[in-house]
C-alpha atoms as a PDB file:
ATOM      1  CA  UNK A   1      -8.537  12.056  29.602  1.00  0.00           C
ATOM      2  CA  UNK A   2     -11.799  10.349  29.662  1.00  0.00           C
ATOM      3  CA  UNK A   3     -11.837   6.200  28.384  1.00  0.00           C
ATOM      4  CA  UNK A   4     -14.393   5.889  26.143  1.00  0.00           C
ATOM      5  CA  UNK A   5     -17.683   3.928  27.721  1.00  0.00           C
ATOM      6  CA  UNK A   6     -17.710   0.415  27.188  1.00  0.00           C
ATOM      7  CA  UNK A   7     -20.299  -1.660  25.244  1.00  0.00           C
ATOM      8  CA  UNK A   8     -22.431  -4.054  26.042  1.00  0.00           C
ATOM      9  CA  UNK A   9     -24.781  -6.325  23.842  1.00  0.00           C
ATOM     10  CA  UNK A  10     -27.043  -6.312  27.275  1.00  0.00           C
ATOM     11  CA  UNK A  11     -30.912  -5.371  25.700  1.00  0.00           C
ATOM     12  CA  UNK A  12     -29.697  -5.972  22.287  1.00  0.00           C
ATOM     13  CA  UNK A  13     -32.280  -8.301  19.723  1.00  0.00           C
ATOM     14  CA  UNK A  14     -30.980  -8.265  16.473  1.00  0.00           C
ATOM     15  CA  UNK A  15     -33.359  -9.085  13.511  1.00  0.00           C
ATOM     16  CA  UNK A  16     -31.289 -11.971  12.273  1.00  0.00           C
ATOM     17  CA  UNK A  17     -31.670 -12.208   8.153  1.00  0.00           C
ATOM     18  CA  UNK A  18     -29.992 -15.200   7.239  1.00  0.00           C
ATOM     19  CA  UNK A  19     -27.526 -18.431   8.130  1.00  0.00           C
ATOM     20  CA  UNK A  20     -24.151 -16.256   8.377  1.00  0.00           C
ATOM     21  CA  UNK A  21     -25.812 -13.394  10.559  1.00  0.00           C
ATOM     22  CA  UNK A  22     -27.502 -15.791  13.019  1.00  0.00           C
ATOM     23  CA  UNK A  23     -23.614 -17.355  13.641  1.00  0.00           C
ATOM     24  CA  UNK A  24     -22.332 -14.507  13.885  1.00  0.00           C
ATOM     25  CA  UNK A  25     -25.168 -13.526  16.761  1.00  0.00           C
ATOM     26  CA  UNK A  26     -24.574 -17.214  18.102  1.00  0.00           C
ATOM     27  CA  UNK A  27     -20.907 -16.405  18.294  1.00  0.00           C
ATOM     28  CA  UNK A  28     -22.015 -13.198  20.327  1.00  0.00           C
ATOM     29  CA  UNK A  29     -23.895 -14.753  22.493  1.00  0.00           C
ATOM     30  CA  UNK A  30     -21.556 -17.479  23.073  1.00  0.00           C
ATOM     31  CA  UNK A  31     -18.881 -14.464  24.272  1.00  0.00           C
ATOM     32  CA  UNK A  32     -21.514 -13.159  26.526  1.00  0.00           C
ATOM     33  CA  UNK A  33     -21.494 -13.064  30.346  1.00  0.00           C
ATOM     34  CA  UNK A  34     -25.692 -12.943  30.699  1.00  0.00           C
ATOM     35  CA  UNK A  35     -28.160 -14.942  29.928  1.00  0.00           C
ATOM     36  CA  UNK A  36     -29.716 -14.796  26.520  1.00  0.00           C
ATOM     37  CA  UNK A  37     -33.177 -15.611  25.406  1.00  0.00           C
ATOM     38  CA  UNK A  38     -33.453 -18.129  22.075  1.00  0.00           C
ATOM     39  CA  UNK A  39     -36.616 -18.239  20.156  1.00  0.00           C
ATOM     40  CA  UNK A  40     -36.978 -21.505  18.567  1.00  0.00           C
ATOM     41  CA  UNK A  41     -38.746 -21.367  14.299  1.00  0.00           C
ATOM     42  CA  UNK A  42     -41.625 -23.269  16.347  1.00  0.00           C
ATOM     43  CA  UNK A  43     -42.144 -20.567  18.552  1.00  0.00           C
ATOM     44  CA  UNK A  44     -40.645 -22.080  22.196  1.00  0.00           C
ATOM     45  CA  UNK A  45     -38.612 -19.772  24.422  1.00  0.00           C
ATOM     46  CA  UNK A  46     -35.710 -20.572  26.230  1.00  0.00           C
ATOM     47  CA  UNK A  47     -33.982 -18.678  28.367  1.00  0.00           C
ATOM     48  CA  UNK A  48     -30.814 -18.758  30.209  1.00  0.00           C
ATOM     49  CA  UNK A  49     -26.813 -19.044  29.749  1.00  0.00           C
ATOM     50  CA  UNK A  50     -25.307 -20.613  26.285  1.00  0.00           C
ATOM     51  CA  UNK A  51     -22.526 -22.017  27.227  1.00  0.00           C
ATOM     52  CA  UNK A  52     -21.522 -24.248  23.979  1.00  0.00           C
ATOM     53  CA  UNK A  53     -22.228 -23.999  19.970  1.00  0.00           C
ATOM     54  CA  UNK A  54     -20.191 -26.138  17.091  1.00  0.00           C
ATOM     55  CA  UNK A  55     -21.404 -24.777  13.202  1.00  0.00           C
ATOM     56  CA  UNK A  56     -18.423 -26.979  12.067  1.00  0.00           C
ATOM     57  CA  UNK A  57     -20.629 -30.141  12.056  1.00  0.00           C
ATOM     58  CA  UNK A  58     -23.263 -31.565   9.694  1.00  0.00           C
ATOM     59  CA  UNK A  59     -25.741 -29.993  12.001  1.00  0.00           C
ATOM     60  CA  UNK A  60     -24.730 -27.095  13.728  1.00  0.00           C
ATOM     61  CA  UNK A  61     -25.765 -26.269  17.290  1.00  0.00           C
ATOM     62  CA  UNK A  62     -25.796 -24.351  20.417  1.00  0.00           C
ATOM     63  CA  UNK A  63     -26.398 -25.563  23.758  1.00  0.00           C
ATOM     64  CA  UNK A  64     -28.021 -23.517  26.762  1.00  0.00           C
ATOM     65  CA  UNK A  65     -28.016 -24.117  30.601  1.00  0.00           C
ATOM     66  CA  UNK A  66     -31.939 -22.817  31.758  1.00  0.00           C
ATOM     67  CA  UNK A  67     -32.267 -21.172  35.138  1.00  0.00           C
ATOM     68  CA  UNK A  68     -33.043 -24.567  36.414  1.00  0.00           C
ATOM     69  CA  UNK A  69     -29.521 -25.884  35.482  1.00  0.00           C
ATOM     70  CA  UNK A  70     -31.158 -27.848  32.906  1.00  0.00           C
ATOM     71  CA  UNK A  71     -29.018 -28.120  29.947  1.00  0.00           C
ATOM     72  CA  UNK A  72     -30.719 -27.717  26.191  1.00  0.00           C
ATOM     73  CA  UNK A  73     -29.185 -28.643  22.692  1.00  0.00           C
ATOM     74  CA  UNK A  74     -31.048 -26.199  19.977  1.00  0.00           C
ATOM     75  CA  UNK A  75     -30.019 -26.920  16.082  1.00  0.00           C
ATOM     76  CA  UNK A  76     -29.061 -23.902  14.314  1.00  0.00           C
ATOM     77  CA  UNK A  77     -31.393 -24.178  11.812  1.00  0.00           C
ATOM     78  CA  UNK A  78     -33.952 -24.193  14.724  1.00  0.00           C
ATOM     79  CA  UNK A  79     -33.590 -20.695  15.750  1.00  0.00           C
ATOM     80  CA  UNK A  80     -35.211 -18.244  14.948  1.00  0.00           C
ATOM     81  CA  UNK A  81     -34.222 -15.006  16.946  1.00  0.00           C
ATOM     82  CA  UNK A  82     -31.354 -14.738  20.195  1.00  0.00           C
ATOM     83  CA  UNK A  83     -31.934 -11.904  22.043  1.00  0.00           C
ATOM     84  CA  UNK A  84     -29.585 -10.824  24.995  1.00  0.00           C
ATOM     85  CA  UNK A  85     -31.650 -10.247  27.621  1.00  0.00           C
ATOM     86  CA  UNK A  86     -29.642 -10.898  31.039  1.00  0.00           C
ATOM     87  CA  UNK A  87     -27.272  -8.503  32.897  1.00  0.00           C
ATOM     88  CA  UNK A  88     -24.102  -8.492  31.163  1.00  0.00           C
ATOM     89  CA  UNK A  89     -22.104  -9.600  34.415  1.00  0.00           C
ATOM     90  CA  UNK A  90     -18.901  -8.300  32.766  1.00  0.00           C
ATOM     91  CA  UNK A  91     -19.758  -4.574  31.456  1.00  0.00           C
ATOM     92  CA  UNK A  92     -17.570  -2.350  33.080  1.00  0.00           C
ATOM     93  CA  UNK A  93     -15.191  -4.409  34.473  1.00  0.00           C
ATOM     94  CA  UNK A  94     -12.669  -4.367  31.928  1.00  0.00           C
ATOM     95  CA  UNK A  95      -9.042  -3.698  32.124  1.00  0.00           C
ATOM     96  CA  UNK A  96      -9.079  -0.113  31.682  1.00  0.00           C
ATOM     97  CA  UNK A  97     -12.140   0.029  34.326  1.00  0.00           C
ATOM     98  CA  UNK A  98     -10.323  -1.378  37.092  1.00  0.00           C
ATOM     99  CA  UNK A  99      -6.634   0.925  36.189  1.00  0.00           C
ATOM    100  CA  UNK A 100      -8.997   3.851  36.710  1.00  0.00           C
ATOM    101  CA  UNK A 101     -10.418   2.866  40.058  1.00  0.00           C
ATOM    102  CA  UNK A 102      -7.196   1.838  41.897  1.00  0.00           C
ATOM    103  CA  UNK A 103      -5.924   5.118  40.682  1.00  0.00           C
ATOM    104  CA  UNK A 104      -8.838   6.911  42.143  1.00  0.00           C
ATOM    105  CA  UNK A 105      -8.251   4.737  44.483  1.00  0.00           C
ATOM    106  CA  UNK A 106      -5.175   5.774  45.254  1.00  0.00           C
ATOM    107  CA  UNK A 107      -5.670   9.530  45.099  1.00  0.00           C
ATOM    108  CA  UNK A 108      -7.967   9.819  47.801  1.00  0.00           C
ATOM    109  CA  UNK A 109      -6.556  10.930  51.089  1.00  0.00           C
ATOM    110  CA  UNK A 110      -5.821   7.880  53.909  1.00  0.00           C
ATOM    111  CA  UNK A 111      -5.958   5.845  50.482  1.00  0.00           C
END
């Protein structure tokens, strides 16, 4: 019995089409373990780890730590495109990942 692979949002760079999409993309990328890149309406990049967003204040908003440790506040209505560029540092290491390895593992002979 084979698990079925697990997904990863690593490479994805969704075409966001309006307000509810783009939270839903920011609430994505807040659940990811890589780095993400965020394309401002103005046209700056940033890239790096977002590690907070609130959309349940006047202004909504997303904050990013660069790969300088600096960190950035970016207004939701800001944004123009998230893309989720890093390594996902947690793809295959879920759960069911890790039960299949020990028992590997544990098959092997002098195990």
């Amino acid at each position: 019995m084979s698990a079925e692979p697990e997904r990863t949002l690593e490479g994805w760079a969704p075409e966001i089409r309006d307000d509810a999409q783009l939270a839903e993309v920011i609430d994505l990328a807040f659940d990811y373990r890589g780095d993400v890149t965020v394309t401002a309406l103005h046209g700056a990049v940033l890239n790096g780890y977002l590690y907070n967003r609130n959309r349940d204040v006047p202004e909504p908003f997303v904050q990013v730590f660069d790969s300088a440790g600096d960190s950035h506040t970016l207004r939701y209505a800001d944004i123009r495109a998230v893309a989720f560029t890093g390594k996902d540092t947690a793809a295959g290491k879920s759960w069911e990942a890790w039960r299949q390895r020990k028992a590997e593992s544990a098959a092997k002979p002098g195990a």
